[in-house]
N, C-alpha and C. Protein backbone atom coordinates (compact mmCIF):
# COMPACT_ATOMS: atom_id res chain seq x y z
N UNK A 1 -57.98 -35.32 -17.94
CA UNK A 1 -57.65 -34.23 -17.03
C UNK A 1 -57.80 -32.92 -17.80
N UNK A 2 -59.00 -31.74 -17.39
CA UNK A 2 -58.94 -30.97 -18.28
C UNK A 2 -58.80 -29.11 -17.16
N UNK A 3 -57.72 -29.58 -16.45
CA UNK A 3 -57.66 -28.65 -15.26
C UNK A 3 -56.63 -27.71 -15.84
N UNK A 4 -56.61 -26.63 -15.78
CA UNK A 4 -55.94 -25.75 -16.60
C UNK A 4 -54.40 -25.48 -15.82
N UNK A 5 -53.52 -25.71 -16.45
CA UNK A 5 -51.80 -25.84 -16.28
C UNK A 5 -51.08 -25.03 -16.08
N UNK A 6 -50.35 -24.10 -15.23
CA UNK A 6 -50.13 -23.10 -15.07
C UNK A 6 -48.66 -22.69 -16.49
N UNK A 7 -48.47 -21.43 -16.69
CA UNK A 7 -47.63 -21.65 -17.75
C UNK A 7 -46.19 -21.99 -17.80
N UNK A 8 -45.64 -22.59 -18.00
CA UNK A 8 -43.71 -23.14 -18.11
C UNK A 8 -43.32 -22.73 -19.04
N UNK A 9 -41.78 -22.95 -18.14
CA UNK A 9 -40.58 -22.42 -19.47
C UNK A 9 -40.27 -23.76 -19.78
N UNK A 10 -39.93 -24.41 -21.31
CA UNK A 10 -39.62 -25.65 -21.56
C UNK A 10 -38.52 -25.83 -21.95
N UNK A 11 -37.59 -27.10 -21.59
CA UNK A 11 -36.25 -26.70 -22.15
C UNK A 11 -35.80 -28.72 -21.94
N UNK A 12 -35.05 -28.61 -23.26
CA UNK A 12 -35.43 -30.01 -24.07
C UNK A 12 -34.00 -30.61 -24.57
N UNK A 13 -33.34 -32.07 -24.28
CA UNK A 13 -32.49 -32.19 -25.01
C UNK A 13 -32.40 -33.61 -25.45
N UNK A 14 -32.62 -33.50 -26.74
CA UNK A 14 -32.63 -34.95 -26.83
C UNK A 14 -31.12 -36.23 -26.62
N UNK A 15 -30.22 -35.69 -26.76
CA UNK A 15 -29.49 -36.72 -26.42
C UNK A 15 -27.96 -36.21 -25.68
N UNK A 16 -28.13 -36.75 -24.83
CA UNK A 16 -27.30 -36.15 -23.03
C UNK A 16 -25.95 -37.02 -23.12
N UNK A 17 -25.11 -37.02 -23.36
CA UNK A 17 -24.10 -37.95 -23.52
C UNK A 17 -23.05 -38.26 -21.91
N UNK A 18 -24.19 -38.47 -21.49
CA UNK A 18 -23.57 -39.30 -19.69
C UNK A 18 -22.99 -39.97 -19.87
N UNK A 19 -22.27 -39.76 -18.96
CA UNK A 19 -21.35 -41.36 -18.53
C UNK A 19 -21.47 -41.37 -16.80
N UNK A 20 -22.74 -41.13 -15.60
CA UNK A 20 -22.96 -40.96 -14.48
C UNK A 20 -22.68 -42.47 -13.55
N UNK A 21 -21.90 -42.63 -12.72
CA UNK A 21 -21.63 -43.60 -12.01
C UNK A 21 -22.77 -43.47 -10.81
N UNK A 22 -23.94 -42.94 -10.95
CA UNK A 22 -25.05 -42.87 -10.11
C UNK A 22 -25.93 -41.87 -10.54
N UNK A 23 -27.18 -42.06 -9.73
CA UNK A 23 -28.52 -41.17 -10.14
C UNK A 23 -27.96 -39.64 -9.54
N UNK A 24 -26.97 -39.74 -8.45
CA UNK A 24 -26.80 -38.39 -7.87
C UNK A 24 -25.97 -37.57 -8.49
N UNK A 25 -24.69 -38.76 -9.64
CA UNK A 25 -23.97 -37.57 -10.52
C UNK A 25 -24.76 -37.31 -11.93
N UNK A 26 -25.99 -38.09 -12.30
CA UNK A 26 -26.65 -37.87 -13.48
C UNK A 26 -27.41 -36.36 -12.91
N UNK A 27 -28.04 -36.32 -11.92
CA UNK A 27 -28.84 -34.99 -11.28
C UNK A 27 -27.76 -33.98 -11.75
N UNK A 28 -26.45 -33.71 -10.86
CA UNK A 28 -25.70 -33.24 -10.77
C UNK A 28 -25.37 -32.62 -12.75
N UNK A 29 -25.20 -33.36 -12.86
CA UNK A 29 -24.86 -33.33 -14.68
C UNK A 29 -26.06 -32.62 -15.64
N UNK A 30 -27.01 -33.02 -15.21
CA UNK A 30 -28.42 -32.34 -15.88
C UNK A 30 -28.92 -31.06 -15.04
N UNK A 31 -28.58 -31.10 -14.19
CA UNK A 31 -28.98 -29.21 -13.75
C UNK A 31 -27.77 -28.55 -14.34
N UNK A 32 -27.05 -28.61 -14.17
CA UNK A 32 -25.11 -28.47 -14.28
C UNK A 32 -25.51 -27.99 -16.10
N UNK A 33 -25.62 -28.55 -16.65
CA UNK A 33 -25.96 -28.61 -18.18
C UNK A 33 -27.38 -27.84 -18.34
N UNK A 34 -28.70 -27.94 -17.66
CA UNK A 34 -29.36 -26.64 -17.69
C UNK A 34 -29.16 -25.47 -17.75
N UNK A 35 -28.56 -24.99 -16.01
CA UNK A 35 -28.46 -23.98 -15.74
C UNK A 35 -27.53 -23.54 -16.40
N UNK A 36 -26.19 -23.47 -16.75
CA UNK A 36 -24.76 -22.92 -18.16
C UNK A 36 -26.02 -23.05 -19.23
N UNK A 37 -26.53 -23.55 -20.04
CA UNK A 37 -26.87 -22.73 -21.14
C UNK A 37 -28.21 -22.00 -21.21
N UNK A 38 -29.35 -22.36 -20.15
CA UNK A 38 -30.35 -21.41 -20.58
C UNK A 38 -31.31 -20.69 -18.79
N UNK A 39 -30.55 -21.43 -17.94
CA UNK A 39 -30.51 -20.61 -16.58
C UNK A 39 -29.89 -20.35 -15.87
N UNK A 40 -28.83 -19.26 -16.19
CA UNK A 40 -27.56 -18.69 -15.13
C UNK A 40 -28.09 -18.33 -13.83
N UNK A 41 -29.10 -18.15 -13.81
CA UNK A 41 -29.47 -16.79 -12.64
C UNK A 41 -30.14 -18.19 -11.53
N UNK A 42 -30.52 -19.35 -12.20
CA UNK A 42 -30.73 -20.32 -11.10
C UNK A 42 -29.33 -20.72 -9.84
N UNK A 43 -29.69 -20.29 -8.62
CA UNK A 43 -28.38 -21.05 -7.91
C UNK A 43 -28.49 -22.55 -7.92
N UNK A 44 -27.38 -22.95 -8.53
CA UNK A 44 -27.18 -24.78 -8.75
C UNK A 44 -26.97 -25.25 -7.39
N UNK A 45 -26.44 -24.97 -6.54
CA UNK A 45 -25.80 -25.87 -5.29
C UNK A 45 -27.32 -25.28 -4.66
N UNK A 46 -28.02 -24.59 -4.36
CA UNK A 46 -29.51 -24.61 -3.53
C UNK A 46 -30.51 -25.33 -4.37
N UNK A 47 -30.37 -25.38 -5.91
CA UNK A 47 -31.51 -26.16 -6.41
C UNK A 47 -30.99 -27.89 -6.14
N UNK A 48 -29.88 -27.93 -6.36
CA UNK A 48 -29.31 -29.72 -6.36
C UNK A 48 -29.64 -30.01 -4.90
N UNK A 49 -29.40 -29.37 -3.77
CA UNK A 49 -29.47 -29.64 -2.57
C UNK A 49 -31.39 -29.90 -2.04
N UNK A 50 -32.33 -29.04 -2.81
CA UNK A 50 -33.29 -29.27 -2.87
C UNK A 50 -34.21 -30.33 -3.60
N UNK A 51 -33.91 -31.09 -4.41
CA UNK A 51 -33.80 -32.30 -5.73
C UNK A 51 -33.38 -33.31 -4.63
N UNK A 52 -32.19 -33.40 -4.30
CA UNK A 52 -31.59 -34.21 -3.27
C UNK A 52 -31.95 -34.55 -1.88
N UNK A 53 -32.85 -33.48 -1.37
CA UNK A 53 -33.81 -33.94 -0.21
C UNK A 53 -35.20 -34.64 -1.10
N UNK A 54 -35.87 -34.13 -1.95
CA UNK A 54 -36.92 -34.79 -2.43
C UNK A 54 -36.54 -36.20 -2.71
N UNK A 55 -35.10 -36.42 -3.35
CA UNK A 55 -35.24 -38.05 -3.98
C UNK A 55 -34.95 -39.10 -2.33
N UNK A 56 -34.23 -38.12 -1.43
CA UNK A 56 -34.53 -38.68 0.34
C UNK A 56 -35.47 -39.42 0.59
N UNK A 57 -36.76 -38.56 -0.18
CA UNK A 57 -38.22 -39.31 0.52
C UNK A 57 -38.45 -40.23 -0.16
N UNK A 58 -38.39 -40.50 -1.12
CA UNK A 58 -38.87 -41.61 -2.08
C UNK A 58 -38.19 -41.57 -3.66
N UNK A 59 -38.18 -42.67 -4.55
CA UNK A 59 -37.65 -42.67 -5.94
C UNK A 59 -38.46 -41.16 -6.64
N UNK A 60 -37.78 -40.96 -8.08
CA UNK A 60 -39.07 -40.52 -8.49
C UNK A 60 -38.84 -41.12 -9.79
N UNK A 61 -38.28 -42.49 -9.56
CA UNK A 61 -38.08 -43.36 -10.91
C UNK A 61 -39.87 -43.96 -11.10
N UNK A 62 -39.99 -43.46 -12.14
CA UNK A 62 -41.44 -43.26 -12.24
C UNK A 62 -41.91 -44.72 -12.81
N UNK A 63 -40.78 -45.60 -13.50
CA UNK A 63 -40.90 -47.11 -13.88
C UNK A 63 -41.27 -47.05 -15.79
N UNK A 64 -40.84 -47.67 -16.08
CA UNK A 64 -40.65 -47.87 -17.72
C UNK A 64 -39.88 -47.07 -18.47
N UNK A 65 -38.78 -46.90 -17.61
CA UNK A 65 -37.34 -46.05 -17.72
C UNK A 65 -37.61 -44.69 -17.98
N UNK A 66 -38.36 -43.92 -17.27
CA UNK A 66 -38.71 -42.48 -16.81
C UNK A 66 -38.20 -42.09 -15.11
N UNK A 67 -38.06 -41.09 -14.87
CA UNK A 67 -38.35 -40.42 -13.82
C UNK A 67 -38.41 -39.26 -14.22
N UNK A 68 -38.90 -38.51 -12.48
CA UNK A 68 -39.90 -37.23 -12.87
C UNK A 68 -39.36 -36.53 -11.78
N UNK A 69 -37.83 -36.18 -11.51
CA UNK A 69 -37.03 -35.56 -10.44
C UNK A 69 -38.20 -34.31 -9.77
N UNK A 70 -37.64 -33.15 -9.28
CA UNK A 70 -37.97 -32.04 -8.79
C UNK A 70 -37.63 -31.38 -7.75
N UNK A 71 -37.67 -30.11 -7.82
CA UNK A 71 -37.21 -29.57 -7.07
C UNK A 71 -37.81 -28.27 -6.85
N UNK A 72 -37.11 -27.10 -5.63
CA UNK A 72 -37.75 -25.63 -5.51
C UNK A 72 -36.79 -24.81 -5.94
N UNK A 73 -36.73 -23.55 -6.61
CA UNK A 73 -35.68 -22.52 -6.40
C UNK A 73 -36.05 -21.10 -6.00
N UNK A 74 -35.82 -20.73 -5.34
CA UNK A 74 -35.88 -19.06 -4.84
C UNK A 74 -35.59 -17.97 -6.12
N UNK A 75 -35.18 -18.39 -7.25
CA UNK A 75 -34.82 -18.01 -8.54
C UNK A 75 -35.54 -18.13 -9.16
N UNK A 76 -36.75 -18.77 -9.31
CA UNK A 76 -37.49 -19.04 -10.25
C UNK A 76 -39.03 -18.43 -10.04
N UNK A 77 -39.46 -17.73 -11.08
CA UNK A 77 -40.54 -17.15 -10.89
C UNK A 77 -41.83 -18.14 -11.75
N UNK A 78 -40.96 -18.88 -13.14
CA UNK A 78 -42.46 -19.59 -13.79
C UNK A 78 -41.63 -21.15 -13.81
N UNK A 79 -42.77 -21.95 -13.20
CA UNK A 79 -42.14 -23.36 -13.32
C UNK A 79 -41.54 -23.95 -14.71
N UNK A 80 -40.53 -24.63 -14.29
CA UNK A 80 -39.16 -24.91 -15.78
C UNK A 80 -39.41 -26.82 -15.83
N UNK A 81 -39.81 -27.10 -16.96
CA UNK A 81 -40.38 -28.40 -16.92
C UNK A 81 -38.84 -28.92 -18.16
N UNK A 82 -38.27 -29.41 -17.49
CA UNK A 82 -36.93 -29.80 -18.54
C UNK A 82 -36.92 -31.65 -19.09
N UNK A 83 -37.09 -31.75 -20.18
CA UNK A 83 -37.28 -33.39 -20.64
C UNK A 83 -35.62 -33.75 -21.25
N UNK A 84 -35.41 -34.72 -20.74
CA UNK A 84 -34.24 -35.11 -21.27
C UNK A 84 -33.71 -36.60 -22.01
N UNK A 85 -33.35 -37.03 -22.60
CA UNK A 85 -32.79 -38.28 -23.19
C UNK A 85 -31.50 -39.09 -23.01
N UNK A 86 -31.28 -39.77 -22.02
CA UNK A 86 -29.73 -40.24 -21.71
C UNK A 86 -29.47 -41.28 -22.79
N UNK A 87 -27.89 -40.84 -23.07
CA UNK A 87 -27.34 -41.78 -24.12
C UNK A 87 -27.14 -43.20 -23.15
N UNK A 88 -26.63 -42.97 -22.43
CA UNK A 88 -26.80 -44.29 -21.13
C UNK A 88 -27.78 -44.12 -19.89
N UNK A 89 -28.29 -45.33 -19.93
CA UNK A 89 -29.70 -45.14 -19.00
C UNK A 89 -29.09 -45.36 -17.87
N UNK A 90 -29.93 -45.24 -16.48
CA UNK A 90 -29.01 -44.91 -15.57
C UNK A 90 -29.55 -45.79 -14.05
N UNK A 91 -29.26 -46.17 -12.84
CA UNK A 91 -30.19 -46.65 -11.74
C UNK A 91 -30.56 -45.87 -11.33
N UNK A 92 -32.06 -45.64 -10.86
CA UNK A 92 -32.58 -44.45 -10.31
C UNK A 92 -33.35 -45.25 -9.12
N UNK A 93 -33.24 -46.20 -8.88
CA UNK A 93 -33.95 -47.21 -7.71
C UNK A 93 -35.37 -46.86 -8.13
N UNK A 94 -35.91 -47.22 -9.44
CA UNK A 94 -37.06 -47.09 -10.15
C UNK A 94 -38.05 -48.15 -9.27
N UNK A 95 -39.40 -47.63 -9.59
CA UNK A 95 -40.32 -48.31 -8.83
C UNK A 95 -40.53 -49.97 -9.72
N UNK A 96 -40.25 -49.89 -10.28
CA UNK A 96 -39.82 -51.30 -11.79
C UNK A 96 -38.56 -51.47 -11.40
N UNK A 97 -37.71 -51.27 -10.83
CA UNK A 97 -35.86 -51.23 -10.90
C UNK A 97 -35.42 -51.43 -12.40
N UNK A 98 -36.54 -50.85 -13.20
CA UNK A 98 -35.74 -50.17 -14.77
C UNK A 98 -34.80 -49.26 -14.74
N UNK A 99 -33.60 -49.27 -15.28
CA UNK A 99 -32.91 -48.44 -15.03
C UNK A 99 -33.76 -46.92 -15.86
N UNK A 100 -33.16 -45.85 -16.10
CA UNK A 100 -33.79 -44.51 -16.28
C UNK A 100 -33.58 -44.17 -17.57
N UNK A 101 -33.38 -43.86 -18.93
CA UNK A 101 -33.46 -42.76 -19.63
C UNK A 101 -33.97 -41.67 -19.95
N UNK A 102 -34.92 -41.55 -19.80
CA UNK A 102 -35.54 -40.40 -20.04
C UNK A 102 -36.26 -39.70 -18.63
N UNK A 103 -35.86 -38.34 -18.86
CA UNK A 103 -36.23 -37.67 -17.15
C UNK A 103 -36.95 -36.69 -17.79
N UNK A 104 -37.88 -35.93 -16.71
CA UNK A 104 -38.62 -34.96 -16.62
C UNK A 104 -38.65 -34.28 -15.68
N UNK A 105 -37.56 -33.30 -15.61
CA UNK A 105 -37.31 -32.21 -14.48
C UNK A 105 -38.26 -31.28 -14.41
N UNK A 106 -38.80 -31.05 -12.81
CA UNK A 106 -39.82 -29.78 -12.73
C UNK A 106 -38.85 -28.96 -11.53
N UNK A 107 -38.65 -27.93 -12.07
CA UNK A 107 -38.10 -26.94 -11.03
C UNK A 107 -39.07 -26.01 -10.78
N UNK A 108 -39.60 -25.84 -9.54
CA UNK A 108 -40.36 -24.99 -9.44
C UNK A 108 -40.74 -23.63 -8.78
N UNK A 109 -40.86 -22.49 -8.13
CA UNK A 109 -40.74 -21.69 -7.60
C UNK A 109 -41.08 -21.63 -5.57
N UNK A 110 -39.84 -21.47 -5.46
CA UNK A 110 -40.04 -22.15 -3.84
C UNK A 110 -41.12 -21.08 -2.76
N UNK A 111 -41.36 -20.10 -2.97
CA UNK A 111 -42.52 -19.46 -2.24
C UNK A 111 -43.82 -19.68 -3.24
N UNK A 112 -44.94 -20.43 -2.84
CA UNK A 112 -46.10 -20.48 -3.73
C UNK A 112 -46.05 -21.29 -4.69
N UNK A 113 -45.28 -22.68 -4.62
CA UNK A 113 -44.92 -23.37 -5.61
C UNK A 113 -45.47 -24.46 -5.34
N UNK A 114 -46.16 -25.36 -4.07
CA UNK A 114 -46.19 -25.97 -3.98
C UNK A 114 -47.67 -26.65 -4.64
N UNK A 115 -48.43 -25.76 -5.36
CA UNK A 115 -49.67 -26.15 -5.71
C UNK A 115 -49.12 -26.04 -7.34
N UNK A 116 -48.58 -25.45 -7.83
CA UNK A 116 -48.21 -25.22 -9.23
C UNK A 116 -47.34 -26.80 -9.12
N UNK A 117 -46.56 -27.16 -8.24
CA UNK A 117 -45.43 -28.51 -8.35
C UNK A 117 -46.38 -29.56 -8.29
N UNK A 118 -47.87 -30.27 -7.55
CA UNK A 118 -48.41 -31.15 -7.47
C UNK A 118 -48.93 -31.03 -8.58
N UNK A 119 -49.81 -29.84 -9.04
CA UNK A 119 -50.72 -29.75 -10.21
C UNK A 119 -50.08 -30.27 -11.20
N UNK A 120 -48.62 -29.61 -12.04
CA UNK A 120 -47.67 -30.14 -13.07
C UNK A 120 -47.67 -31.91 -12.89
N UNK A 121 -47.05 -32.34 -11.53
CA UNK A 121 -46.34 -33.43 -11.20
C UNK A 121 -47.43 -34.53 -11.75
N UNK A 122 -48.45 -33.88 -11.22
CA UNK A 122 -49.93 -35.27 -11.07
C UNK A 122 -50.12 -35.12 -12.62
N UNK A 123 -50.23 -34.02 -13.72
CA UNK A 123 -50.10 -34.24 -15.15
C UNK A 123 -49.66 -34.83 -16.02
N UNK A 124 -48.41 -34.69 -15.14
CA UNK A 124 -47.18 -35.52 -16.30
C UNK A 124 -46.95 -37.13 -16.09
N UNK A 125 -47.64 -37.15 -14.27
CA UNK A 125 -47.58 -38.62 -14.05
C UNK A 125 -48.38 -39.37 -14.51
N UNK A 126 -50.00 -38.70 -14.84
CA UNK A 126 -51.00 -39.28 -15.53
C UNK A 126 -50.51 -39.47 -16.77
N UNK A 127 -50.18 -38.54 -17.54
CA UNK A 127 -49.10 -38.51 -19.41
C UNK A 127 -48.41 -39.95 -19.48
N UNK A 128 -47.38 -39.67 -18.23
CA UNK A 128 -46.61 -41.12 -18.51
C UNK A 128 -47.69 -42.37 -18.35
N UNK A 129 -48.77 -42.74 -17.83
CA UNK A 129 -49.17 -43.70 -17.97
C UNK A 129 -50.21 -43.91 -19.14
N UNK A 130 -49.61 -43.37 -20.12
CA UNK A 130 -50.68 -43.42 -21.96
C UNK A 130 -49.08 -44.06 -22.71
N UNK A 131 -49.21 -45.21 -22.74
CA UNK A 131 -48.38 -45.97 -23.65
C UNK A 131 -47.86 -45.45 -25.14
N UNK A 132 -48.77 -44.73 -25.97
CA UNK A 132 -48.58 -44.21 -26.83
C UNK A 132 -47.66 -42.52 -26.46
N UNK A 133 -47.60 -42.28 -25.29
CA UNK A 133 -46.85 -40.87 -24.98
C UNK A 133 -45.76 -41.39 -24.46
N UNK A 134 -45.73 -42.36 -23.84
CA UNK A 134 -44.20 -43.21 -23.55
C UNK A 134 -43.22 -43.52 -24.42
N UNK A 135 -44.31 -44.17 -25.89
CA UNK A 135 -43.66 -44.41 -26.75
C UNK A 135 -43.32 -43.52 -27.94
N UNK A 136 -44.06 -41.94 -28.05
CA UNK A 136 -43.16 -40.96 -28.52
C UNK A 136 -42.30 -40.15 -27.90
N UNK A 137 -41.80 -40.45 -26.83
CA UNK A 137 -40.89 -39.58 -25.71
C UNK A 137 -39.67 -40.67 -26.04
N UNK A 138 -39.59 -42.25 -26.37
CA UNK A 138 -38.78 -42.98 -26.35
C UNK A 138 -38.53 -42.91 -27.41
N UNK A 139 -39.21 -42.45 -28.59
CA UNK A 139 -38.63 -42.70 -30.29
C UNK A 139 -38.27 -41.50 -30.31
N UNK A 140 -37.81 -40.14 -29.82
CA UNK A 140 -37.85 -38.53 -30.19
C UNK A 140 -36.59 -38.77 -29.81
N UNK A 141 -35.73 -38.28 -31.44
CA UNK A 141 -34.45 -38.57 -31.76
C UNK A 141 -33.71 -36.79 -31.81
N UNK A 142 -35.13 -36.19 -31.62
CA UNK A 142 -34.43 -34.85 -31.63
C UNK A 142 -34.89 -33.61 -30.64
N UNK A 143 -34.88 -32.31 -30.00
CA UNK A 143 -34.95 -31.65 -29.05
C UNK A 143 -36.47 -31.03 -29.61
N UNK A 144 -36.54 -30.67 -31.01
CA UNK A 144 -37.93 -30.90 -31.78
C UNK A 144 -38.71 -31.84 -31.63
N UNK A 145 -38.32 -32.86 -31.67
CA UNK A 145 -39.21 -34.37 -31.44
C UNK A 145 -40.19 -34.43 -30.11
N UNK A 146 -39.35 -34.27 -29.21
CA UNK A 146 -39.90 -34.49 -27.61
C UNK A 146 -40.47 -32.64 -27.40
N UNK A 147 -40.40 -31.85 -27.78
CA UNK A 147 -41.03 -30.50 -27.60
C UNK A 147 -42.54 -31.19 -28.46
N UNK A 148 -42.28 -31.48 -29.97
CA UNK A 148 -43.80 -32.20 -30.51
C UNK A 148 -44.15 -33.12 -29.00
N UNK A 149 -43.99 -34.13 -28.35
CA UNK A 149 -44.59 -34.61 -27.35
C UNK A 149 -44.97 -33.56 -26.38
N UNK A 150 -43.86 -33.24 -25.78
CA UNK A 150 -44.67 -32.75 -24.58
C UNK A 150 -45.45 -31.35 -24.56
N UNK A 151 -45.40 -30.60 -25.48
CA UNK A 151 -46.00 -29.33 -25.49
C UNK A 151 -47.17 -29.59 -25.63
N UNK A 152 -47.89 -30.52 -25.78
CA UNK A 152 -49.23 -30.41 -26.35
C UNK A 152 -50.07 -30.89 -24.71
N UNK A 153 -49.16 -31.69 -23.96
CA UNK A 153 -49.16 -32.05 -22.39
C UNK A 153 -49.09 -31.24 -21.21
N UNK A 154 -48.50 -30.23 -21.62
CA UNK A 154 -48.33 -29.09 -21.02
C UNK A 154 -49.60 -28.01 -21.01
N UNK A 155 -49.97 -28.21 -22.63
CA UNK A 155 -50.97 -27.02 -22.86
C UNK A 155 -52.43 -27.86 -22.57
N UNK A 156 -51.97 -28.94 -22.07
CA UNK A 156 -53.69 -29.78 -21.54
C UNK A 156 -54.34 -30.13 -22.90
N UNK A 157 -53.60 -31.03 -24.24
CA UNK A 157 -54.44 -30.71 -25.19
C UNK A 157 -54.49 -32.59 -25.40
């Protein structure tokens, strides 16, 4: 895929210390934990409510303990591609019924977003299916580690 990527803000944590009694309080917990340290100005209850109609239509348990949530915000001007690492993996009614650790949030800008959200989405879904990018997203023990993965995915390299 050598289609040029529009630019993101990236924001990375390698290890999330959940304890979520469902995929809807893990959502809840990982925007919740975004937005307090590096997006105040995102409204949380319109972005969760928007995340929460998308997972309506279908999983976005992407299978080999990934998913690839998403959502729109009226707050957001450059799409926010957020990778995360759960200390406990989680049910996401995965297309594998693997349970989840590792997510890849795309928040994206809700007027004019919807070609920037497929373009990202269809990238990262192609990414996840290279075994060797699965398997440095699953060994990245640090917020450095998984930025070495995915930045180079981002920049189409």
């Amino acid at each position: 895929m050598t289609e040029e990527l529009p630019a993101v803000q990236l924001y990375t944590r390698a290890s999330i210390s959940n304890n979520p009694q469902s995929k809807e309080d893990c959502l809840r917990e990982l925007v919740n934990e975004m937005l307090q340290t590096d997006f105040p100005e995102i409204n949380e209850e319109k972005l969760l409510q928007s995340i929460f109609e998308r997972e309506a239509l279908s999983t976005t348990g992407f299978g080999d303990g990934f998913a690839i949530p998403h959502g729109k915000s009226a707050d957001v001007s450059t799409p926010i591609v957020a990778v995360f690492k759960l200390a406990h993996a989680v049910d996401w009614d995965a297309m594998d019924d693997e349970l989840v650790d590792c997510i890849i949030f795309l928040i994206v800008p809700e007027t004019k977003g919807e070609e920037v959200h497929l373009k990202l989405l269809s990238h990262l879904a192609y990414n996840l299916m290279d075994e060797e990018v699965k398997a440095a997203l699953k060994k990245a023990q640090s917020d450095e580690a998984l930025i070495k993965v995915i930045e180079p995915i981002l920049k189409n390299k």
